[in-house]
ModelCIF file with pLDDT and N, C-alpha, C, O atoms, coordinates in Angstrom:
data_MODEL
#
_entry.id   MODEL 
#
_entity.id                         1 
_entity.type                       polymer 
_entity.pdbx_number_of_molecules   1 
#
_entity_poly.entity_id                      1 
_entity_poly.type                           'polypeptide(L)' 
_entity_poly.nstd_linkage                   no 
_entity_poly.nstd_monomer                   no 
_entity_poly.pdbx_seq_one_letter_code       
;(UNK)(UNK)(UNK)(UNK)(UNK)(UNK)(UNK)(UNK)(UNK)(UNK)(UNK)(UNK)(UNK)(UNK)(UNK)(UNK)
(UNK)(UNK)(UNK)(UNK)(UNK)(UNK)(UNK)(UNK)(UNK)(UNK)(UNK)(UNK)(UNK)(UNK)(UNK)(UNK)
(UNK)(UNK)(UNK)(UNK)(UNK)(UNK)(UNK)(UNK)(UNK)(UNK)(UNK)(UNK)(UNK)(UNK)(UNK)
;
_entity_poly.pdbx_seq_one_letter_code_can   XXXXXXXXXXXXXXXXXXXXXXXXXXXXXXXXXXXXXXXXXXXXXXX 
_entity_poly.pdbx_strand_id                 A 
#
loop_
_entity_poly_seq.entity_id 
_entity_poly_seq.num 
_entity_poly_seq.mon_id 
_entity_poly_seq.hetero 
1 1  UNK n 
1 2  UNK n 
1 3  UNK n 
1 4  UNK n 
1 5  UNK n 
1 6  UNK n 
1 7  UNK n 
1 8  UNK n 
1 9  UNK n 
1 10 UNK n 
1 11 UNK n 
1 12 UNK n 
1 13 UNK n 
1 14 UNK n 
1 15 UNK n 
1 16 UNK n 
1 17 UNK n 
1 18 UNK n 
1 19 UNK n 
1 20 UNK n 
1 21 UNK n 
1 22 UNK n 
1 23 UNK n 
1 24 UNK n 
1 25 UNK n 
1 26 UNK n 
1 27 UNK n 
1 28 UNK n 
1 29 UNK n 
1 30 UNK n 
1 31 UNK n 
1 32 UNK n 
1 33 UNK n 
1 34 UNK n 
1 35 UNK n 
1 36 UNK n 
1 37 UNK n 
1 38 UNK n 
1 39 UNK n 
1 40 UNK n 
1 41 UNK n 
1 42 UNK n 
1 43 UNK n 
1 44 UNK n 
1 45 UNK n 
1 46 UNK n 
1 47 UNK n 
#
_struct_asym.id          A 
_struct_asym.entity_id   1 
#
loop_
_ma_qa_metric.id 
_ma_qa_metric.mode 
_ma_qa_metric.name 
_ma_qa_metric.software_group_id 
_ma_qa_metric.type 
1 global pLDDT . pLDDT 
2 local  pLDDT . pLDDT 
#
_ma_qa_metric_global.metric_id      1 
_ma_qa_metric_global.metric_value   97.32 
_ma_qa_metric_global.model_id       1 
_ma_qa_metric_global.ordinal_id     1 
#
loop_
_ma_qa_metric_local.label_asym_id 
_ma_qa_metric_local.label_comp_id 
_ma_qa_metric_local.label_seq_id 
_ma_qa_metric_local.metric_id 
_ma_qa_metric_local.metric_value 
_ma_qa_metric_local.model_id 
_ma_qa_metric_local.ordinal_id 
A UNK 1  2 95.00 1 1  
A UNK 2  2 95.00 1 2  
A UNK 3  2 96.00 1 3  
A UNK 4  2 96.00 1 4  
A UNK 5  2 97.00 1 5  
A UNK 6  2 97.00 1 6  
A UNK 7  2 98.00 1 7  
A UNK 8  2 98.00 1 8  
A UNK 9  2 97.00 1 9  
A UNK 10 2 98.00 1 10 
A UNK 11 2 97.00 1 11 
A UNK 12 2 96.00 1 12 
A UNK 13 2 97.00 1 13 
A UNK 14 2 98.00 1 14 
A UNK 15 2 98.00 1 15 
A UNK 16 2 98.00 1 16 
A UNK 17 2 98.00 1 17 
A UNK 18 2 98.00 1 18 
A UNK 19 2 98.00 1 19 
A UNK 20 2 98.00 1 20 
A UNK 21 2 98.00 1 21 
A UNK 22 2 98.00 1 22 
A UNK 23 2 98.00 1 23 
A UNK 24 2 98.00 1 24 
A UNK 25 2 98.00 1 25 
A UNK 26 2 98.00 1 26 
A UNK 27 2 98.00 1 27 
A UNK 28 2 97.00 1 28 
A UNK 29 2 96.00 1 29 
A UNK 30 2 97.00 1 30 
A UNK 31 2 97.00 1 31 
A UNK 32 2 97.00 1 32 
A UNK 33 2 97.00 1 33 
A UNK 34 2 98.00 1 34 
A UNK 35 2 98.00 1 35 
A UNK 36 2 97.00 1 36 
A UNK 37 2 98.00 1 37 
A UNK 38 2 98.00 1 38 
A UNK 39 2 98.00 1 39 
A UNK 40 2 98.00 1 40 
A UNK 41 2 97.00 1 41 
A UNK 42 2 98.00 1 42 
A UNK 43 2 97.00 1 43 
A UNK 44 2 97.00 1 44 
A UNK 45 2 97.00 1 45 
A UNK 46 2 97.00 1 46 
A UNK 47 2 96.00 1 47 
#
loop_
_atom_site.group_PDB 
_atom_site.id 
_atom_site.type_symbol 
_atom_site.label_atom_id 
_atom_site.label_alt_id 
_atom_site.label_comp_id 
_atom_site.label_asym_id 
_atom_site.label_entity_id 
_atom_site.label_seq_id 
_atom_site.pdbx_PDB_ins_code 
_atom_site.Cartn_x 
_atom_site.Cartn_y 
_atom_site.Cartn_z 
_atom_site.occupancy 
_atom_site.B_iso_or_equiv 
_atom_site.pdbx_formal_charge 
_atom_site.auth_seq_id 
_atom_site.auth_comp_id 
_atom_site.auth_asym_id 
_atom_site.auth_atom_id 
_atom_site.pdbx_PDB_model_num 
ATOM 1   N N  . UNK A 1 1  ? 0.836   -1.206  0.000  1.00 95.00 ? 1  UNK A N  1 
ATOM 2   C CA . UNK A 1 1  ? 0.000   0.000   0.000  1.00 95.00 ? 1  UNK A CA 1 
ATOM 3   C C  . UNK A 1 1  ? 0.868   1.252   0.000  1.00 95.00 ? 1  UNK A C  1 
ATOM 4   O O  . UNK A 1 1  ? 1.979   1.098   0.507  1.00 95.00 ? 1  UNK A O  1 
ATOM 5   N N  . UNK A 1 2  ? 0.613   2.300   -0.409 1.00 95.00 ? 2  UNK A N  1 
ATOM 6   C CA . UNK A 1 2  ? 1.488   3.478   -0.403 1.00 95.00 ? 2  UNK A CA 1 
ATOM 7   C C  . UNK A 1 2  ? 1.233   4.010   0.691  1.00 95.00 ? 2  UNK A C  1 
ATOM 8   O O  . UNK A 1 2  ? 0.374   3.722   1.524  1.00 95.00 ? 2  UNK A O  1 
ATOM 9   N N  . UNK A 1 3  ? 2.143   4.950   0.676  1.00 96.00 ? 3  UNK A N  1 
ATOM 10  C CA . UNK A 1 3  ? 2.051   6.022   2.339  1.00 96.00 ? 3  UNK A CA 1 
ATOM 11  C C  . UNK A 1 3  ? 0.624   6.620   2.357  1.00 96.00 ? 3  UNK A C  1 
ATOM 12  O O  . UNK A 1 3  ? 0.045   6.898   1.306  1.00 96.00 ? 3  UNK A O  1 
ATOM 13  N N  . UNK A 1 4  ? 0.081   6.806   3.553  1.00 96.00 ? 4  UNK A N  1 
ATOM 14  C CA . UNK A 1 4  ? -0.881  7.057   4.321  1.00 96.00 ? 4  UNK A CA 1 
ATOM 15  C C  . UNK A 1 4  ? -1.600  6.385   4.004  1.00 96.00 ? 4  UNK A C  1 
ATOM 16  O O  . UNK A 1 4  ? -2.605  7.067   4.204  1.00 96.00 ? 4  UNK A O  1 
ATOM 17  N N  . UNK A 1 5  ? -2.004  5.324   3.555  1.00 97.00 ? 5  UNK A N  1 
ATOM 18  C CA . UNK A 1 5  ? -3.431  4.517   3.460  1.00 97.00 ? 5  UNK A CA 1 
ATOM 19  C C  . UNK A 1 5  ? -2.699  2.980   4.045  1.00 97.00 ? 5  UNK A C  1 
ATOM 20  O O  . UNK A 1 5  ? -2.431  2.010   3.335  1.00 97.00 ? 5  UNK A O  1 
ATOM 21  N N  . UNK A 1 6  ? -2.524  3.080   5.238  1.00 97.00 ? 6  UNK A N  1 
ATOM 22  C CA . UNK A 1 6  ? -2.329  1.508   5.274  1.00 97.00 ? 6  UNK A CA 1 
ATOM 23  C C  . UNK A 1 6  ? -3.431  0.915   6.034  1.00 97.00 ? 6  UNK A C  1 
ATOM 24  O O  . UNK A 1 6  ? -4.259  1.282   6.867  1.00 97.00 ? 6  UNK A O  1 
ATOM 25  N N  . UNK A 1 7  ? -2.940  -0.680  5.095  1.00 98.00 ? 7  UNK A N  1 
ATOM 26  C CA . UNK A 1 7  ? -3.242  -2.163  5.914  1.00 98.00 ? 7  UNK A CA 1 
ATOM 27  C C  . UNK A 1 7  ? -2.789  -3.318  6.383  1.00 98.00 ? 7  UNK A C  1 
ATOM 28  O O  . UNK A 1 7  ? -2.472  -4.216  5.603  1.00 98.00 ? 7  UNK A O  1 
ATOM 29  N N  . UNK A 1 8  ? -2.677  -3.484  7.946  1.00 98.00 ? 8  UNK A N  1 
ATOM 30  C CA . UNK A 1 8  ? -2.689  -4.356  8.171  1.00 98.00 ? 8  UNK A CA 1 
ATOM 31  C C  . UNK A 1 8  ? -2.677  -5.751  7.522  1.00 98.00 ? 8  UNK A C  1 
ATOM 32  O O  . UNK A 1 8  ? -3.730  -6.388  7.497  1.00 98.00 ? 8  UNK A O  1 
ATOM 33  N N  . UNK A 1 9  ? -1.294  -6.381  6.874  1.00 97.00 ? 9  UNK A N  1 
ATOM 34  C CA . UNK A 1 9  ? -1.515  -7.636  6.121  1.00 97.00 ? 9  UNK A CA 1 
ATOM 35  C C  . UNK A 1 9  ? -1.607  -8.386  7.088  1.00 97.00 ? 9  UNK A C  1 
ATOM 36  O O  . UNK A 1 9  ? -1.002  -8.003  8.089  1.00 97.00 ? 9  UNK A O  1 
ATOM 37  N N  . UNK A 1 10 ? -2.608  -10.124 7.219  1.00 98.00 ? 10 UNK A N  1 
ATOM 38  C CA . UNK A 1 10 ? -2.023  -11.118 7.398  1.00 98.00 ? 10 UNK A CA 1 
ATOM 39  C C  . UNK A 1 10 ? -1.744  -12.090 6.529  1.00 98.00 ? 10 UNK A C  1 
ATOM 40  O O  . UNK A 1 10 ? -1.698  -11.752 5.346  1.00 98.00 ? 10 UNK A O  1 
ATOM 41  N N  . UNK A 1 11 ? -1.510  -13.397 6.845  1.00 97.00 ? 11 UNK A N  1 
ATOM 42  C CA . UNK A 1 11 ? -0.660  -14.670 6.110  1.00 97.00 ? 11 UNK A CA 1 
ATOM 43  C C  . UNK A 1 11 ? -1.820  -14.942 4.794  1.00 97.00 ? 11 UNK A C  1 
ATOM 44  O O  . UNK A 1 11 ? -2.951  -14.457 4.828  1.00 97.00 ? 11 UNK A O  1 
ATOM 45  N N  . UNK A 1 12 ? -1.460  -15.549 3.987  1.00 96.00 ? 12 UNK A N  1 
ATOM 46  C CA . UNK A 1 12 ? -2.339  -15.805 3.053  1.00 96.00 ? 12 UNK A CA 1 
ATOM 47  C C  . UNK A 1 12 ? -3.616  -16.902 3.303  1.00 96.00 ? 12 UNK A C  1 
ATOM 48  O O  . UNK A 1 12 ? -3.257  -18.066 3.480  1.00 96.00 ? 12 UNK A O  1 
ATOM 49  N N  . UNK A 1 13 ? -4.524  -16.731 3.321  1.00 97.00 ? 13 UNK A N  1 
ATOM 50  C CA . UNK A 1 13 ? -5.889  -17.570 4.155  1.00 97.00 ? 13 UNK A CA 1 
ATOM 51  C C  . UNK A 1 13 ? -5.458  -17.221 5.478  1.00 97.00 ? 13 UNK A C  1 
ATOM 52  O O  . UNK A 1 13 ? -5.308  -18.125 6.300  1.00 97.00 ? 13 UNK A O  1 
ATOM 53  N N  . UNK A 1 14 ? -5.230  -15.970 5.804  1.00 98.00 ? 14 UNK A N  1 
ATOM 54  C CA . UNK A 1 14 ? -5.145  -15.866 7.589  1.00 98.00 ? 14 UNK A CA 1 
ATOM 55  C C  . UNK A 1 14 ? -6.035  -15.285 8.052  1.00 98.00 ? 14 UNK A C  1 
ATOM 56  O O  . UNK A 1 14 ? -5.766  -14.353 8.810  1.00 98.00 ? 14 UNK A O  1 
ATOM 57  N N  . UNK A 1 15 ? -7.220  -15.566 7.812  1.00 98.00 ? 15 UNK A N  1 
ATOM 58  C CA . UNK A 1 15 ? -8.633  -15.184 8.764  1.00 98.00 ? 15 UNK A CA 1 
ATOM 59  C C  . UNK A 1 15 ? -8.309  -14.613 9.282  1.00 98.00 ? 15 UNK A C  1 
ATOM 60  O O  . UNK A 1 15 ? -7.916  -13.447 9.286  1.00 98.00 ? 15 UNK A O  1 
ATOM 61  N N  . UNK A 1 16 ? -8.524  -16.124 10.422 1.00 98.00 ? 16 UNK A N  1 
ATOM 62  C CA . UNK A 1 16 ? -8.266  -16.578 11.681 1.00 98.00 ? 16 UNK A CA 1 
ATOM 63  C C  . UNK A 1 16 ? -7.307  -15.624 12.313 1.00 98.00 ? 16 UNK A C  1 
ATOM 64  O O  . UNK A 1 16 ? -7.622  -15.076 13.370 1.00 98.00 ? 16 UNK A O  1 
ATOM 65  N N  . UNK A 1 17 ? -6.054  -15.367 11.689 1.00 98.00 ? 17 UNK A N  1 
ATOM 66  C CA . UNK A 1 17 ? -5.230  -13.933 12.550 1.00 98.00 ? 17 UNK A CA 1 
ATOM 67  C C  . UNK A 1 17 ? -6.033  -12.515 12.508 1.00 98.00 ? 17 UNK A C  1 
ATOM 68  O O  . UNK A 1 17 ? -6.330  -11.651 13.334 1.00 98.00 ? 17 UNK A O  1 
ATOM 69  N N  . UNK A 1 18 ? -6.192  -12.687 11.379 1.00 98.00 ? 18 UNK A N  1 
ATOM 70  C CA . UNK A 1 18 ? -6.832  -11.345 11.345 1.00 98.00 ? 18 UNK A CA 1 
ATOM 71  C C  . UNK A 1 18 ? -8.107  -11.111 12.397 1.00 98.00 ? 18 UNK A C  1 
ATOM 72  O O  . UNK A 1 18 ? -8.438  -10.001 12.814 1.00 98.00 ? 18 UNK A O  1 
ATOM 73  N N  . UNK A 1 19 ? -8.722  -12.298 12.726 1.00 98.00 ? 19 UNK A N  1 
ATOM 74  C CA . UNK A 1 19 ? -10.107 -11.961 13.495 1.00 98.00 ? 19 UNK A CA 1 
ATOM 75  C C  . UNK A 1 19 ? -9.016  -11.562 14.958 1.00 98.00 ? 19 UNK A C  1 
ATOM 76  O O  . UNK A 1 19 ? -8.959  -10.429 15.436 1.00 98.00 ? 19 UNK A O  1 
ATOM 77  N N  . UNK A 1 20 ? -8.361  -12.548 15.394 1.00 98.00 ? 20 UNK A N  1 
ATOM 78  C CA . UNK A 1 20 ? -7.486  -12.067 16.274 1.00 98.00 ? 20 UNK A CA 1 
ATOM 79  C C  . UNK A 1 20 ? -6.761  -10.894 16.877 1.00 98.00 ? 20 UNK A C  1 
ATOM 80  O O  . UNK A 1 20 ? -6.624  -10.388 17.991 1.00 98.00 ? 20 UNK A O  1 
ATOM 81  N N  . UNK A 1 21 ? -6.255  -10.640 15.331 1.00 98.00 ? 21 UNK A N  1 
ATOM 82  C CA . UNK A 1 21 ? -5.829  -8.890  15.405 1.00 98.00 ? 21 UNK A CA 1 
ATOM 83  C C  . UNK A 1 21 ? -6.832  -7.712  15.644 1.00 98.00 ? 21 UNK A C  1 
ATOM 84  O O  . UNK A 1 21 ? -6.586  -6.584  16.071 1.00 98.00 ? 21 UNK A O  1 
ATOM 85  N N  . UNK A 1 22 ? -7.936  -8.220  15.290 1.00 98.00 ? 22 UNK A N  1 
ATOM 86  C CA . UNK A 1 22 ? -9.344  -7.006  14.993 1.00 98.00 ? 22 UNK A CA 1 
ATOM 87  C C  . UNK A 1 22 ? -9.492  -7.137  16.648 1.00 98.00 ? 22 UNK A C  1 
ATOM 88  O O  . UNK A 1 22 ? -9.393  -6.101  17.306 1.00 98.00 ? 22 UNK A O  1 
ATOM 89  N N  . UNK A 1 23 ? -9.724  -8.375  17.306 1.00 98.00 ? 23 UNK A N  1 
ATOM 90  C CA . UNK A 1 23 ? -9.941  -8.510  18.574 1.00 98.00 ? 23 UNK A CA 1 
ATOM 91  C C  . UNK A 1 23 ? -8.796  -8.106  19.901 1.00 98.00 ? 23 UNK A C  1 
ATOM 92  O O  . UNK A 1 23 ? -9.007  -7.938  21.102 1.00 98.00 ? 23 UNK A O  1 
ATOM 93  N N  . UNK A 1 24 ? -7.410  -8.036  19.017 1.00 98.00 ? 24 UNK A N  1 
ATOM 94  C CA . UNK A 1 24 ? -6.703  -7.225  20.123 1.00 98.00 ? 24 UNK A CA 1 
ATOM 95  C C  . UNK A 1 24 ? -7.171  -5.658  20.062 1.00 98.00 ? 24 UNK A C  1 
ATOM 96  O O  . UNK A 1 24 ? -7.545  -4.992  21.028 1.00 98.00 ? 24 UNK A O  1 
ATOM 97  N N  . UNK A 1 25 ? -7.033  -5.111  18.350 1.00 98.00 ? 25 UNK A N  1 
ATOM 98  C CA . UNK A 1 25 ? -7.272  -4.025  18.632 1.00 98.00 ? 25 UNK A CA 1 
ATOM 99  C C  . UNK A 1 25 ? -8.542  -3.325  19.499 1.00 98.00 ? 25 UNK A C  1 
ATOM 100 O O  . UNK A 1 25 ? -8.647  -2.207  20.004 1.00 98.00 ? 25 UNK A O  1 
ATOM 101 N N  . UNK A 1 26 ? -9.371  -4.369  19.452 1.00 98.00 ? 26 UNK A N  1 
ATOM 102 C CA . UNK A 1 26 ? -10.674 -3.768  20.301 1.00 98.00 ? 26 UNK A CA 1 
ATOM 103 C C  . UNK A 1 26 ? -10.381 -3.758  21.829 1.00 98.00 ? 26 UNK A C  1 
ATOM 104 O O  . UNK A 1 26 ? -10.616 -2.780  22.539 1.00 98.00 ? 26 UNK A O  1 
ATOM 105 N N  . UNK A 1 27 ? -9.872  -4.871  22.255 1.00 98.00 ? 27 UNK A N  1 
ATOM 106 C CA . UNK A 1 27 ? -8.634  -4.953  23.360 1.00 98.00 ? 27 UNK A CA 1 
ATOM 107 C C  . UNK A 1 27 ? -7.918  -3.998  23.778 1.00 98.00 ? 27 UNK A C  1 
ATOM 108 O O  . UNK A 1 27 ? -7.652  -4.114  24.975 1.00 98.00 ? 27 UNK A O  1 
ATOM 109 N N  . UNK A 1 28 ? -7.555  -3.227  23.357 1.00 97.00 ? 28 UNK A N  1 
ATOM 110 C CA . UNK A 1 28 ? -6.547  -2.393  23.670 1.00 97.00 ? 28 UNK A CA 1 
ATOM 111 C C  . UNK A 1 28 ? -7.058  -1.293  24.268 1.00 97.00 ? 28 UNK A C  1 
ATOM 112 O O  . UNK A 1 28 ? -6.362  -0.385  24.723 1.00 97.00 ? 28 UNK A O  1 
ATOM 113 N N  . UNK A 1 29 ? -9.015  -1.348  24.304 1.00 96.00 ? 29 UNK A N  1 
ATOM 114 C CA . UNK A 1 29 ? -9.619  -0.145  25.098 1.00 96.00 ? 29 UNK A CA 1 
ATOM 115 C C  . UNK A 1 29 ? -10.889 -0.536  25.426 1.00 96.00 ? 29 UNK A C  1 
ATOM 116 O O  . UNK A 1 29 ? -11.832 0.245   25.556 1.00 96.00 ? 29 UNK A O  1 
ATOM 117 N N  . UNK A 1 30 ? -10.962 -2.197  25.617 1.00 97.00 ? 30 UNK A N  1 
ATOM 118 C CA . UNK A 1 30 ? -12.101 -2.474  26.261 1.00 97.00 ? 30 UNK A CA 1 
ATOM 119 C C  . UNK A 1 30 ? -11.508 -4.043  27.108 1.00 97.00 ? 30 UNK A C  1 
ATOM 120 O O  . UNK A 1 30 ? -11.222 -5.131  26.608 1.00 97.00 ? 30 UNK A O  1 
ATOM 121 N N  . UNK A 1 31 ? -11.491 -3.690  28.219 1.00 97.00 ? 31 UNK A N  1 
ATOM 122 C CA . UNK A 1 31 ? -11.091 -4.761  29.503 1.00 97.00 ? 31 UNK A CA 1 
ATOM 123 C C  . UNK A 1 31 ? -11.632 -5.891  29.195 1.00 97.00 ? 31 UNK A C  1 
ATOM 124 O O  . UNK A 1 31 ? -10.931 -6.881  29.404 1.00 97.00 ? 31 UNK A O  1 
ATOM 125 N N  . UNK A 1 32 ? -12.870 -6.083  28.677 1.00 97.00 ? 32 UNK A N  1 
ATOM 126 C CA . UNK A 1 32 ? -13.840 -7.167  28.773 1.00 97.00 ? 32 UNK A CA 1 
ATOM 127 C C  . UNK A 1 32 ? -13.175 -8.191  27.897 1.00 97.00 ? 32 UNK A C  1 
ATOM 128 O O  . UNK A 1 32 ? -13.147 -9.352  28.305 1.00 97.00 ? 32 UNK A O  1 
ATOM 129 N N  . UNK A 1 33 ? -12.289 -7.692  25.985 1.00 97.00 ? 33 UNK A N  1 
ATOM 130 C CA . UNK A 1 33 ? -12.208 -8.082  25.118 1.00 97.00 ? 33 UNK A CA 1 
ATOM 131 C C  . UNK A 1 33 ? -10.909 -8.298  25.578 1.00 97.00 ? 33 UNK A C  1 
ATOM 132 O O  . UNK A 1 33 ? -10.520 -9.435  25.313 1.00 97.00 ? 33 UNK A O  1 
ATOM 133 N N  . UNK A 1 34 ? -9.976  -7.496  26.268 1.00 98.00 ? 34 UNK A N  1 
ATOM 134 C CA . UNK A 1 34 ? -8.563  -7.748  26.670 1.00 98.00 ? 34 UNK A CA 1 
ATOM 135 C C  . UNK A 1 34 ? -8.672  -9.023  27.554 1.00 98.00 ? 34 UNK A C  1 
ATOM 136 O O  . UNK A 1 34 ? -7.810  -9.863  27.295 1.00 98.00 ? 34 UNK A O  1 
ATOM 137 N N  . UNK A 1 35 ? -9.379  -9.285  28.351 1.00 98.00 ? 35 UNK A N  1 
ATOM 138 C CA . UNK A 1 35 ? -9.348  -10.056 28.578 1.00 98.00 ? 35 UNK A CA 1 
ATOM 139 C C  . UNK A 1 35 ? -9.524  -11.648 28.557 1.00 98.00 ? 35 UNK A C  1 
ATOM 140 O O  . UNK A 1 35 ? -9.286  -12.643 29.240 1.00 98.00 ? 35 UNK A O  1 
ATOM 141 N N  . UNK A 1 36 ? -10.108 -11.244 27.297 1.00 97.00 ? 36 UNK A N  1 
ATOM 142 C CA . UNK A 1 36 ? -10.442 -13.032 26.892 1.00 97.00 ? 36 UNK A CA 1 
ATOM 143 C C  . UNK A 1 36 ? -9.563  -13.161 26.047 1.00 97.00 ? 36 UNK A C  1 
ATOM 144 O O  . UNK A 1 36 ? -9.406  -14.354 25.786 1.00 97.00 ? 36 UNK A O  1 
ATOM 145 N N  . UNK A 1 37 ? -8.443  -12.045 25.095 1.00 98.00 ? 37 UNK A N  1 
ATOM 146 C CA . UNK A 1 37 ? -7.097  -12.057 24.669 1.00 98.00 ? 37 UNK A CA 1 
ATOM 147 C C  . UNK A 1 37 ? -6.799  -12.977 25.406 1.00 98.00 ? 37 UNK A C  1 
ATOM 148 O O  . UNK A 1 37 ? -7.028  -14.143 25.086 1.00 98.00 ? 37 UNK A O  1 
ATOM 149 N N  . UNK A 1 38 ? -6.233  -12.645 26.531 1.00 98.00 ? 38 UNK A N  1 
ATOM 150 C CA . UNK A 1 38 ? -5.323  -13.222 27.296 1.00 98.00 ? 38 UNK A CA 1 
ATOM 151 C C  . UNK A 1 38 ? -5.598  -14.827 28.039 1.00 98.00 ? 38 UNK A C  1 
ATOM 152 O O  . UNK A 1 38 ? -4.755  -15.693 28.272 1.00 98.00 ? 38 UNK A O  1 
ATOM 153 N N  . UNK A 1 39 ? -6.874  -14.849 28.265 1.00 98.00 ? 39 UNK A N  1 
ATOM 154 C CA . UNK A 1 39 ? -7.275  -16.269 28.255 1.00 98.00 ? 39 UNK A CA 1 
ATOM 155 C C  . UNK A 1 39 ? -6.525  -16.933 27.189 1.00 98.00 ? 39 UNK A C  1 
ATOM 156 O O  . UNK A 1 39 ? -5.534  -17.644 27.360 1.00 98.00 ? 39 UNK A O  1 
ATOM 157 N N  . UNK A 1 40 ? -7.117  -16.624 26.004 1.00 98.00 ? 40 UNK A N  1 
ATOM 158 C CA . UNK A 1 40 ? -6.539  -17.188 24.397 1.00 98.00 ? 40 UNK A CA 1 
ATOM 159 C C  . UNK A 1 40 ? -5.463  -17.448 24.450 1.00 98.00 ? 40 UNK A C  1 
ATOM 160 O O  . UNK A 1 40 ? -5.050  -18.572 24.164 1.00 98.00 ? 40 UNK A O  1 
ATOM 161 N N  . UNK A 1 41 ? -4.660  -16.412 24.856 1.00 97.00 ? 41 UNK A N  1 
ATOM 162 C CA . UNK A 1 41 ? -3.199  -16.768 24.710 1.00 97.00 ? 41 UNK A CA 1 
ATOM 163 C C  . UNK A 1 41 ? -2.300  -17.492 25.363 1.00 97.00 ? 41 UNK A C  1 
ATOM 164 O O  . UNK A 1 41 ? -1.137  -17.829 25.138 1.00 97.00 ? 41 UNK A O  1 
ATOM 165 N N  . UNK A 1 42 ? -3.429  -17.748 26.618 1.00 98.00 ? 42 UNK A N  1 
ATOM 166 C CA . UNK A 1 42 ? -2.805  -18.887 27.836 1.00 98.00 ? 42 UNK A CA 1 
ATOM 167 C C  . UNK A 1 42 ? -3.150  -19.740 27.563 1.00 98.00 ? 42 UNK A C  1 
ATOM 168 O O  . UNK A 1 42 ? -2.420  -20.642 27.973 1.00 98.00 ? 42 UNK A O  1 
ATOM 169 N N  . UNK A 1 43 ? -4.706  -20.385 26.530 1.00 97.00 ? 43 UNK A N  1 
ATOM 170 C CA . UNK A 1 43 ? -4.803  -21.492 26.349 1.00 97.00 ? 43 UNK A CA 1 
ATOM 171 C C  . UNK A 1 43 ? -3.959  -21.746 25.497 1.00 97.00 ? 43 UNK A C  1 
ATOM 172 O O  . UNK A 1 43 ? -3.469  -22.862 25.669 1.00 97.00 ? 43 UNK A O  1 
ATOM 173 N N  . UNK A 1 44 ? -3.409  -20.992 24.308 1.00 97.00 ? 44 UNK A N  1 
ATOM 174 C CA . UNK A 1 44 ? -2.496  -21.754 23.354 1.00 97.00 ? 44 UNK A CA 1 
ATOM 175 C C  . UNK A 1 44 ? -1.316  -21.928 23.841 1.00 97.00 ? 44 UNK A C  1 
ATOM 176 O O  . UNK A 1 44 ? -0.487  -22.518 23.149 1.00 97.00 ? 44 UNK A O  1 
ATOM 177 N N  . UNK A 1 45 ? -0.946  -21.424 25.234 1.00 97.00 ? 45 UNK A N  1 
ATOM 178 C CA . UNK A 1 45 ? 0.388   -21.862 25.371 1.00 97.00 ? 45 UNK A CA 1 
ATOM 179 C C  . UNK A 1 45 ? 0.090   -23.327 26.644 1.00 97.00 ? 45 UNK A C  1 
ATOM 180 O O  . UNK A 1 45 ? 0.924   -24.067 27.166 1.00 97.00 ? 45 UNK A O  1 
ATOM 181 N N  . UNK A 1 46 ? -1.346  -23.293 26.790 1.00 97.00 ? 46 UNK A N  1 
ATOM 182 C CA . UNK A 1 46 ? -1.330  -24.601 27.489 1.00 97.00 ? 46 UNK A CA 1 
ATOM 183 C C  . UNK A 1 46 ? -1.666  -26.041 26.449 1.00 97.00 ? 46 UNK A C  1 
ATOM 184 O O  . UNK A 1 46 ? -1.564  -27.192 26.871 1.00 97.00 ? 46 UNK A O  1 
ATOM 185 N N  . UNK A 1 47 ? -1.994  -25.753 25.322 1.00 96.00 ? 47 UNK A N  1 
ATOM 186 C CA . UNK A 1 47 ? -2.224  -26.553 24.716 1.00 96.00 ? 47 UNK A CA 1 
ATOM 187 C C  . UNK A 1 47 ? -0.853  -27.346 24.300 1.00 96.00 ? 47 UNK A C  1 
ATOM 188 O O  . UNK A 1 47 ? -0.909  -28.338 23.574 1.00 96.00 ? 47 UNK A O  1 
#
């Protein structure tokens, strides 16, 4: 993309990140959504 219009790439068929990414950014100013981030990210490191 050229300067000032960017986007956010993910992986090619990367939804799934992208829903992720949309959900940190909402995260980043609502506790409720930050926090089930972080669930997420503890389950994948318990998995």
């Amino acid at each position: 993309m050229p300067g000032g219009v960017p986007v956010a790439t993910v992986a090619l068929n990367g939804a799934k990140n992208a829903g992720i990414l949309a959900a940190q950014i909402i995260g980043s100013s609502d506790p409720k959504v930050l926090d089930k981030i972080v669930h997420y990210k503890e389950s994948l490191k318990q998995a």
